[in-house]
Protein backbone atom coordinates (compact mmCIF):
# COMPACT_ATOMS: atom_id res chain seq x y z
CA UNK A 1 -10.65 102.83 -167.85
CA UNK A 2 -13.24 103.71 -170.52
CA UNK A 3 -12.10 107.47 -170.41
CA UNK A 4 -8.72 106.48 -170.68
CA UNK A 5 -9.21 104.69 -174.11
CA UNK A 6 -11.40 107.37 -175.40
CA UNK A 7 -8.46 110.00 -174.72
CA UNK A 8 -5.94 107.45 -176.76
CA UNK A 9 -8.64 107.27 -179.10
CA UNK A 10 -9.16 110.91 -179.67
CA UNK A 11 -5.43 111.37 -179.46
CA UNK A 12 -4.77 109.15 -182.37
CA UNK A 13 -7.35 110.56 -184.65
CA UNK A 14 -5.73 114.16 -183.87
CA UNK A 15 -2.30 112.80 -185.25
CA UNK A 16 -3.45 110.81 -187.69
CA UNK A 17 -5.54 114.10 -189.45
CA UNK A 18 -2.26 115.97 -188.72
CA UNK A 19 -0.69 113.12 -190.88
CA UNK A 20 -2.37 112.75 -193.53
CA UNK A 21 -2.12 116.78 -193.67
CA UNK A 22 1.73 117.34 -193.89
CA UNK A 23 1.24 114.09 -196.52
CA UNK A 24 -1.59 116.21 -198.79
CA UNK A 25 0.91 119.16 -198.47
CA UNK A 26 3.86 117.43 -199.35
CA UNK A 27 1.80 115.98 -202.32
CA UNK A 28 0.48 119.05 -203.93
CA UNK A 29 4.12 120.31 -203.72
CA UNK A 30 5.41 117.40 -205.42
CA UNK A 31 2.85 118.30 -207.80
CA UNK A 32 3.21 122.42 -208.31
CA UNK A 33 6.82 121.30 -209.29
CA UNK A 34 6.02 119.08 -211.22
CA UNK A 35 3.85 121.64 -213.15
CA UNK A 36 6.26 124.04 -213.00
CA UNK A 37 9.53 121.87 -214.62
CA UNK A 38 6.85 121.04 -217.55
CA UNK A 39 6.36 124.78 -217.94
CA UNK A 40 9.55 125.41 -217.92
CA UNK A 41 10.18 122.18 -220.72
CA UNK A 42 7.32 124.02 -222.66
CA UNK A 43 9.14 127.09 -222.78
CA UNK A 44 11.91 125.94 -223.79
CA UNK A 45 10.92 123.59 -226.72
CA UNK A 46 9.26 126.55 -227.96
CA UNK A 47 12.14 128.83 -228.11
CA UNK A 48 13.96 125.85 -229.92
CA UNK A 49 10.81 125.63 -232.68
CA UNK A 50 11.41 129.40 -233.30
CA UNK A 51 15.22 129.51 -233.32
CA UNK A 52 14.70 127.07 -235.95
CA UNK A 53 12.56 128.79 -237.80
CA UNK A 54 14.58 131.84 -237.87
């Protein structure tokens, strides 16, 4: 019986890492986007600034 619960126990932990893995990936995704749409809003206000001053 002991055994038994150690294998659910060990079982859990394994999907619980895998978890909280695709949910750190998903994350920093959510981030680079992030990141990269304010980039891109950078860019672009720039270009606006310098059409102006032209």
């Amino acid at each position: 019986m002991p055994r038994l619960l150690l294998q659910c126990r060990s079982t859990l932990l394994i999907l619980r890492h895998q978890t909280a893995v695709k949910n750190e990936k998903g994350l920093f995704s959510k981030l680079l986007e992030k990141c990269q749409s304010f980039r891109k809003e950078e860019k672009h206000v720039a270009e606006e600034e310098e059409s102006k001053r032209s």
